[in-house]
PDB file of N, CA and C in Angstrom:
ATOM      1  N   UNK A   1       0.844  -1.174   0.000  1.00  0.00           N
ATOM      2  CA  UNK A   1       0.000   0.000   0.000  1.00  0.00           C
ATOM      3  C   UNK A   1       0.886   1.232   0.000  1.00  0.00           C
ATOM      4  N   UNK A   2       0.319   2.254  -0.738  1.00  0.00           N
ATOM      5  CA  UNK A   2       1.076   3.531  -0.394  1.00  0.00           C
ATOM      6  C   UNK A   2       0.630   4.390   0.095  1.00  0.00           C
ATOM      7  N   UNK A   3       1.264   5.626   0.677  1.00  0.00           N
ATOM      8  CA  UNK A   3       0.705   6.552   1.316  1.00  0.00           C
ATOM      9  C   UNK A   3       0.181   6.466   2.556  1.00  0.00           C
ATOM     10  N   UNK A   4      -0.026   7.418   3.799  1.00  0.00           N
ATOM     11  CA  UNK A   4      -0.210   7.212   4.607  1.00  0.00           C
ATOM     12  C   UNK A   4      -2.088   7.493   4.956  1.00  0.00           C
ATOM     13  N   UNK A   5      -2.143   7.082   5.348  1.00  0.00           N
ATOM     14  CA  UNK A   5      -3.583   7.274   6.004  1.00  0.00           C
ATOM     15  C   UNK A   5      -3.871   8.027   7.712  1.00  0.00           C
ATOM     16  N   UNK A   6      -4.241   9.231   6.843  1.00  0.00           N
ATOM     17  CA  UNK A   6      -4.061  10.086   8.897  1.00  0.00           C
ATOM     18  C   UNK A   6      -5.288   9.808   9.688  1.00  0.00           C
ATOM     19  N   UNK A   7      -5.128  10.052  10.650  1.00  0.00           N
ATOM     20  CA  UNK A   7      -5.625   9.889  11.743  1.00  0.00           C
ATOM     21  C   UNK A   7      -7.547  10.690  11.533  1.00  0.00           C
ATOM     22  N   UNK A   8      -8.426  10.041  11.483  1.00  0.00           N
ATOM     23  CA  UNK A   8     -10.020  10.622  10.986  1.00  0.00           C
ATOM     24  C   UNK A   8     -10.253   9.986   9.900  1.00  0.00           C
ATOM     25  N   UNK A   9      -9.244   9.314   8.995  1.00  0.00           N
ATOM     26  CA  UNK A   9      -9.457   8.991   7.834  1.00  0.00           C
ATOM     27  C   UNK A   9     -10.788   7.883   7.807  1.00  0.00           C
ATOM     28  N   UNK A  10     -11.363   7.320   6.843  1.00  0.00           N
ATOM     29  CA  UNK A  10     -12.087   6.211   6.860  1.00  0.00           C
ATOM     30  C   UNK A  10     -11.559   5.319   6.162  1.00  0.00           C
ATOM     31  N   UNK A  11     -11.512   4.278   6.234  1.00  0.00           N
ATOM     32  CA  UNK A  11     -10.805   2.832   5.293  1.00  0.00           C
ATOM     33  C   UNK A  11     -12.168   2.101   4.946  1.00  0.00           C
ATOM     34  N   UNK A  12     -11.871   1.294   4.053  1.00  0.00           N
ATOM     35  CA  UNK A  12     -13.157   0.333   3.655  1.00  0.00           C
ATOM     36  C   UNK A  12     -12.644  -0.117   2.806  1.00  0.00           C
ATOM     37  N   UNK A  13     -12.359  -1.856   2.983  1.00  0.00           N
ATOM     38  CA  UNK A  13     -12.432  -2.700   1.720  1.00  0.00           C
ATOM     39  C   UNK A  13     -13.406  -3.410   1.077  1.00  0.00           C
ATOM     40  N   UNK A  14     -13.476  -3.188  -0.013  1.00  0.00           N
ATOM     41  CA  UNK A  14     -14.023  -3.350  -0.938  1.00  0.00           C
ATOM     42  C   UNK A  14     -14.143  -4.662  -1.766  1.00  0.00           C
ATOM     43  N   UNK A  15     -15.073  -5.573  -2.460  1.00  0.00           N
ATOM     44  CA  UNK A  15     -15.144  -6.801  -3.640  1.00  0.00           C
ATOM     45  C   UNK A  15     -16.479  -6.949  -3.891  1.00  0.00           C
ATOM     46  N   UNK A  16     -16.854  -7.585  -4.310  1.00  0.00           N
ATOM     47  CA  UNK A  16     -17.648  -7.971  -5.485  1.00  0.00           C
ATOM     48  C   UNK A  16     -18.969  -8.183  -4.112  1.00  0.00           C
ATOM     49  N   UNK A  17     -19.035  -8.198  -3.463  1.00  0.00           N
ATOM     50  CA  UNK A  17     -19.946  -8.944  -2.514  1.00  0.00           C
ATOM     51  C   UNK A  17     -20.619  -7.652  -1.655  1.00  0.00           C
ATOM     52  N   UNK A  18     -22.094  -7.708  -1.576  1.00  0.00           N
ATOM     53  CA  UNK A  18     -23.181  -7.002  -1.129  1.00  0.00           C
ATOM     54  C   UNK A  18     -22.316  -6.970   0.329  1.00  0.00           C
ATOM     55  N   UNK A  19     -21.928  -7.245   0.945  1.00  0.00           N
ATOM     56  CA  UNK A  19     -21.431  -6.888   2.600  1.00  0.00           C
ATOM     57  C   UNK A  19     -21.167  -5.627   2.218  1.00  0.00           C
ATOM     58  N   UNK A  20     -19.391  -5.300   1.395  1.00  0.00           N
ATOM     59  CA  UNK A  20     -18.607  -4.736   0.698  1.00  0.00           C
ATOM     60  C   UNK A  20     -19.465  -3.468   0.480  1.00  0.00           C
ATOM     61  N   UNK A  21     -20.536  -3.300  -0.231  1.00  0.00           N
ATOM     62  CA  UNK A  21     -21.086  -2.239  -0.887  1.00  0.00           C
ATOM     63  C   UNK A  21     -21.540  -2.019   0.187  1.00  0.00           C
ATOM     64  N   UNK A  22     -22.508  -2.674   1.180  1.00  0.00           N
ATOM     65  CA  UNK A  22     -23.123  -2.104   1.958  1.00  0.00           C
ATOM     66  C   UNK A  22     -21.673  -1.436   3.008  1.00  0.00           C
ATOM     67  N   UNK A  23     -20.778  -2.044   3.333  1.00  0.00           N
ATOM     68  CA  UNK A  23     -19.976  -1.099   4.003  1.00  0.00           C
ATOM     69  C   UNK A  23     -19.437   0.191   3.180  1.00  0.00           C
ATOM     70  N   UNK A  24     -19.205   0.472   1.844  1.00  0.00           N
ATOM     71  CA  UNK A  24     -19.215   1.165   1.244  1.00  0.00           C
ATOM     72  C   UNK A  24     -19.955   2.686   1.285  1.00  0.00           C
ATOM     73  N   UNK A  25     -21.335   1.989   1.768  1.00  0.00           N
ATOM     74  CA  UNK A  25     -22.458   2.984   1.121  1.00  0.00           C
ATOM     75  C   UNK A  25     -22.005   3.844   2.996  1.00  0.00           C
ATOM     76  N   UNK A  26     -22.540   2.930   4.024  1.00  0.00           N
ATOM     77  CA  UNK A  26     -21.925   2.957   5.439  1.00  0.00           C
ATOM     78  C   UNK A  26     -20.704   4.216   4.979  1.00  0.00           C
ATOM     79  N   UNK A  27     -19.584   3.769   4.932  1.00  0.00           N
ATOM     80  CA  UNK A  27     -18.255   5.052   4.927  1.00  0.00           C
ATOM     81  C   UNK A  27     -18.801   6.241   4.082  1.00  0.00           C
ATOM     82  N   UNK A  28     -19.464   5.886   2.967  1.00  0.00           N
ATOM     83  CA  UNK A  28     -19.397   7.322   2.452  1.00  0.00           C
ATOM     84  C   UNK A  28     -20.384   8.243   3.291  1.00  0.00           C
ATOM     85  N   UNK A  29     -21.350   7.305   3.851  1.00  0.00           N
ATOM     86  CA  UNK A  29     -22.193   8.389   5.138  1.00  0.00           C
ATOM     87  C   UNK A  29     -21.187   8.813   5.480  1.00  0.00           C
ATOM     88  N   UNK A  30     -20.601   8.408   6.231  1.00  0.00           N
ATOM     89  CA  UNK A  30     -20.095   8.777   7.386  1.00  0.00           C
ATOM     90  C   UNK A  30     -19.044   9.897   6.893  1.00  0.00           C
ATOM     91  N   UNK A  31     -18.307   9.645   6.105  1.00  0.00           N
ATOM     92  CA  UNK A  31     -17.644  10.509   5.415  1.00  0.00           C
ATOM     93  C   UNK A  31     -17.539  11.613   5.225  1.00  0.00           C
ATOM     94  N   UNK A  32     -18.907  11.829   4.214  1.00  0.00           N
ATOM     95  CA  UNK A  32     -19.901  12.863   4.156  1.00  0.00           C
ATOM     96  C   UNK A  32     -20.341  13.941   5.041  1.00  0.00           C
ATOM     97  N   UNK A  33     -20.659  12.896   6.458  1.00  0.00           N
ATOM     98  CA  UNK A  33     -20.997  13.615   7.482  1.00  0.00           C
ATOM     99  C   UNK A  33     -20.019  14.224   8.049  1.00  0.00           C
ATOM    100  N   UNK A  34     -18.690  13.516   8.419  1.00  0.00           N
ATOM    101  CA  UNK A  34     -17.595  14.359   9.235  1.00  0.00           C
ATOM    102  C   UNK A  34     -16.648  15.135   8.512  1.00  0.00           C
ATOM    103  N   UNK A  35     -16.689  15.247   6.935  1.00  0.00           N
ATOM    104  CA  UNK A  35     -16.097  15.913   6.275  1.00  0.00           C
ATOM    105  C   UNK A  35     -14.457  14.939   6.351  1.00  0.00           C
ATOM    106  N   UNK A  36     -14.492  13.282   6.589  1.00  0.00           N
ATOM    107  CA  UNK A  36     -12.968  12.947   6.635  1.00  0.00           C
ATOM    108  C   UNK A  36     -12.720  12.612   5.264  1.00  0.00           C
ATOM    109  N   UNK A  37     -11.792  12.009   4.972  1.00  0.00           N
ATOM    110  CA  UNK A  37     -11.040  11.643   3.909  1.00  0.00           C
ATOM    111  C   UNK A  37     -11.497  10.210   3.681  1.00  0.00           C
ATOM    112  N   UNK A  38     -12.086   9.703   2.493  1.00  0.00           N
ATOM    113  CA  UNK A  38     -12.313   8.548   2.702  1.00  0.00           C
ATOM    114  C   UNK A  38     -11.570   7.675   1.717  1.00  0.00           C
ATOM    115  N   UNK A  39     -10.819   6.033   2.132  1.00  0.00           N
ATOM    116  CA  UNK A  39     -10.037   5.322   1.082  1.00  0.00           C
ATOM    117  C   UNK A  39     -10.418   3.702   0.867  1.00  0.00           C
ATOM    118  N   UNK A  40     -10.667   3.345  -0.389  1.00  0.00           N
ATOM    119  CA  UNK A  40     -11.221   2.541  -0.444  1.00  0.00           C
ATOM    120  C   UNK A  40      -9.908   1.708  -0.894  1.00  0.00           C
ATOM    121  N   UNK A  41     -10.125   0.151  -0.193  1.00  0.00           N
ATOM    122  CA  UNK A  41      -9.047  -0.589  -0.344  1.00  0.00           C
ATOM    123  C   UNK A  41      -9.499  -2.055  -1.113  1.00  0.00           C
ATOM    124  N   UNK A  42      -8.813  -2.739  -2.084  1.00  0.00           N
ATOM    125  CA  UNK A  42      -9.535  -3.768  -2.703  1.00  0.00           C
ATOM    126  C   UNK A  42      -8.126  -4.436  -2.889  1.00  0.00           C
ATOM    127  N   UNK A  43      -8.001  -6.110  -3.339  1.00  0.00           N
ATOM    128  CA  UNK A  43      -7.043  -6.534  -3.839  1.00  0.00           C
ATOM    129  C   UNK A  43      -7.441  -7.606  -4.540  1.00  0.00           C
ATOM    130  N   UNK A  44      -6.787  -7.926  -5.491  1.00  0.00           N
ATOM    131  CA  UNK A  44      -6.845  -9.090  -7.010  1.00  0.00           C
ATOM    132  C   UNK A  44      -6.073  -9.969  -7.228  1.00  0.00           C
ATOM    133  N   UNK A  45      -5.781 -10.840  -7.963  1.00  0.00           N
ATOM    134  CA  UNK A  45      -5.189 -11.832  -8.474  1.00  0.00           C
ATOM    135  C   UNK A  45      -4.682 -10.596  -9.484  1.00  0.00           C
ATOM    136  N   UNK A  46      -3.777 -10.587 -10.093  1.00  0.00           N
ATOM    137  CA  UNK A  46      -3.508  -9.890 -11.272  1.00  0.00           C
ATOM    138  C   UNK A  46      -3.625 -10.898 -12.911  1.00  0.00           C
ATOM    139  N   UNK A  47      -4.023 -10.341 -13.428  1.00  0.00           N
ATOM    140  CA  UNK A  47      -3.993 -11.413 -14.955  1.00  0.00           C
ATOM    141  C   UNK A  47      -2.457 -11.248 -15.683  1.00  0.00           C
ATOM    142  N   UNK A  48      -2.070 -12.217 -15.709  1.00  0.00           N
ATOM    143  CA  UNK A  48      -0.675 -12.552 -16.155  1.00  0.00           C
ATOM    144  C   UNK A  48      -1.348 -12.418 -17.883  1.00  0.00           C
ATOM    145  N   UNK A  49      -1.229 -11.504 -18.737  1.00  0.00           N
ATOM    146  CA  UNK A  49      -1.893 -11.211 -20.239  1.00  0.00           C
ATOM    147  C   UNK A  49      -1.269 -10.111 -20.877  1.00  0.00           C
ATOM    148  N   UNK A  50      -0.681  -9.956 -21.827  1.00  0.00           N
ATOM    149  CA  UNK A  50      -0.258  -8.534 -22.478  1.00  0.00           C
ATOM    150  C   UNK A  50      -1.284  -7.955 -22.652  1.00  0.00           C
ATOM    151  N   UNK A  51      -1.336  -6.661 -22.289  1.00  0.00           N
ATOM    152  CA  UNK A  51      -2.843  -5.823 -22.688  1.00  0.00           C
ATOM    153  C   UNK A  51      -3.275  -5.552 -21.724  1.00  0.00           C
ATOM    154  N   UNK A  52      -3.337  -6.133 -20.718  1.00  0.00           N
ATOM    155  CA  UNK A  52      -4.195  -5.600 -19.437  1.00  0.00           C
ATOM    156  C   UNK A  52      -3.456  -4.499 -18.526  1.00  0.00           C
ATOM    157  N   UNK A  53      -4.146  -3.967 -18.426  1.00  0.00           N
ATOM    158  CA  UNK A  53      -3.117  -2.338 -17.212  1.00  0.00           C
ATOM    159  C   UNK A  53      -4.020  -3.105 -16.573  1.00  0.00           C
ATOM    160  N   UNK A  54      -3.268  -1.647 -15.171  1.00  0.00           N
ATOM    161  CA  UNK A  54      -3.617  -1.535 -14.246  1.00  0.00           C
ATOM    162  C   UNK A  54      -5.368  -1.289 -13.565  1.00  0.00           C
ATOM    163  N   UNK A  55      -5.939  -0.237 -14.754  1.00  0.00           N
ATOM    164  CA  UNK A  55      -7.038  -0.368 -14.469  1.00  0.00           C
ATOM    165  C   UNK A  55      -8.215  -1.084 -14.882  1.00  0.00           C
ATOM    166  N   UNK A  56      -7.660  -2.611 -14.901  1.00  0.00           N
ATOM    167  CA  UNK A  56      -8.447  -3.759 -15.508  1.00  0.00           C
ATOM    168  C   UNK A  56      -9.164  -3.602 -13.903  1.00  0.00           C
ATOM    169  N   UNK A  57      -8.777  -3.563 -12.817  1.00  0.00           N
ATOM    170  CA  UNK A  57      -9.593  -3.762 -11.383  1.00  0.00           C
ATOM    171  C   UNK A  57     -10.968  -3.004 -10.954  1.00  0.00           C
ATOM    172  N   UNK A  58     -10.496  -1.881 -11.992  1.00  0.00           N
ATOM    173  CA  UNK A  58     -12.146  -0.605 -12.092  1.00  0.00           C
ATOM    174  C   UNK A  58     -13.162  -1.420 -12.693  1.00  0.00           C
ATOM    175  N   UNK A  59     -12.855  -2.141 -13.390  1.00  0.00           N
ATOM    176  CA  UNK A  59     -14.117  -3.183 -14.254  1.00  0.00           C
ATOM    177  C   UNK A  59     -14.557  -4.396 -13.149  1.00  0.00           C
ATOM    178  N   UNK A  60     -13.579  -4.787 -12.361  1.00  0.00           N
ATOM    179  CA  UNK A  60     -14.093  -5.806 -11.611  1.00  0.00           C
ATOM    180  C   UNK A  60     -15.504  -5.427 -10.520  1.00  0.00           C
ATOM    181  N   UNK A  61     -15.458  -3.899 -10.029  1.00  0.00           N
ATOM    182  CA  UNK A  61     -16.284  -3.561  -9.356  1.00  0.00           C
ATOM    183  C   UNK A  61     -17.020  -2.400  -9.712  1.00  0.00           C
ATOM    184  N   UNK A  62     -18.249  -2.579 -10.902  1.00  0.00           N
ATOM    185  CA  UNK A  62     -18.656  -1.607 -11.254  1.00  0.00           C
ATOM    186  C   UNK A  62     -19.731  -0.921 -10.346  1.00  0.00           C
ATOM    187  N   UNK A  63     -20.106  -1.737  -9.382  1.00  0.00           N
ATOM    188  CA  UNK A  63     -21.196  -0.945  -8.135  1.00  0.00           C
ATOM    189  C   UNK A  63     -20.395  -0.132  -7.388  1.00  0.00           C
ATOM    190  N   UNK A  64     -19.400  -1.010  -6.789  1.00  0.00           N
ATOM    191  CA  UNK A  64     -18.521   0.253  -6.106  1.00  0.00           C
ATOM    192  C   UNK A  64     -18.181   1.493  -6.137  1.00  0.00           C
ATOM    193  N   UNK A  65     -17.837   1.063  -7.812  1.00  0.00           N
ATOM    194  CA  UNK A  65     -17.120   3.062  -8.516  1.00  0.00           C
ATOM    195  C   UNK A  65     -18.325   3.180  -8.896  1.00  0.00           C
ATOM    196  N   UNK A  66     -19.689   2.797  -8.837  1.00  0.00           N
ATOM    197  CA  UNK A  66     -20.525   3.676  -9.091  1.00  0.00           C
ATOM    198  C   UNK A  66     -20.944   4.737  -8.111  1.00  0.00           C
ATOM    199  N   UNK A  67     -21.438   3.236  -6.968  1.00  0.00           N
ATOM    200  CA  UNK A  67     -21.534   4.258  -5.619  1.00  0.00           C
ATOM    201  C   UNK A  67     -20.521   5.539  -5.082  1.00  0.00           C
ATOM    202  N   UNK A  68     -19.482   4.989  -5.437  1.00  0.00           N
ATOM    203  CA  UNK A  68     -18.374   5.664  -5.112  1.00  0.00           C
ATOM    204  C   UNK A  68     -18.249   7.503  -5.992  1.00  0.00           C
ATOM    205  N   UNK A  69     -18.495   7.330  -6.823  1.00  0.00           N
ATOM    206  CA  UNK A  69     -18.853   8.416  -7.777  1.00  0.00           C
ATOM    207  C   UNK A  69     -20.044   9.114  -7.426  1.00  0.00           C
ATOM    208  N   UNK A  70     -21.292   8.657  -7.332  1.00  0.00           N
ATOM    209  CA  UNK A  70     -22.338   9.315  -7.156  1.00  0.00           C
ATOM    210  C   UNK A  70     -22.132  10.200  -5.333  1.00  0.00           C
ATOM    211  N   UNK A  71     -21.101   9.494  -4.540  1.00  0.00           N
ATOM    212  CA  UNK A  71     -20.976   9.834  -3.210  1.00  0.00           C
ATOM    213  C   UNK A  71     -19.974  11.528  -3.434  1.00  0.00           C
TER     214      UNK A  71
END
């Protein structure tokens, strides 16, 4: 991971699974409400494939960055 995460921040990891979103939807309240910084954390298998970047992982969770966007 990079970067530090200060102190108020909110964390939330993130996948494919309704818990996930619902903690999602959860941080960005909260977020919202206290004005903190909020960071969403996810991790993958990577596809061993020529062609694939990095942001092949934005496709894996399209509810997330939706919610995540509309927040």
């Amino acid at each position: 991971m990079e970067g530090i995460v200060h102190p108020g921040s909110i964390v939330v990891g993130i996948d494919s699974s309704s818990e996930s979103l619902a903690a999602l939807d959860w941080a960005t309240e909260h977020a919202r409400r206290y004005s903190a910084p909020l960071h969403l954390i996810t991790a993958y298998s990577p596809v061993n494939r020529p062609g694939v970047s990095g942001h092949f992982v934005l496709c894996l969770y399209p509810d997330g960055m939706r919610r995540f966007r509309a927040a």
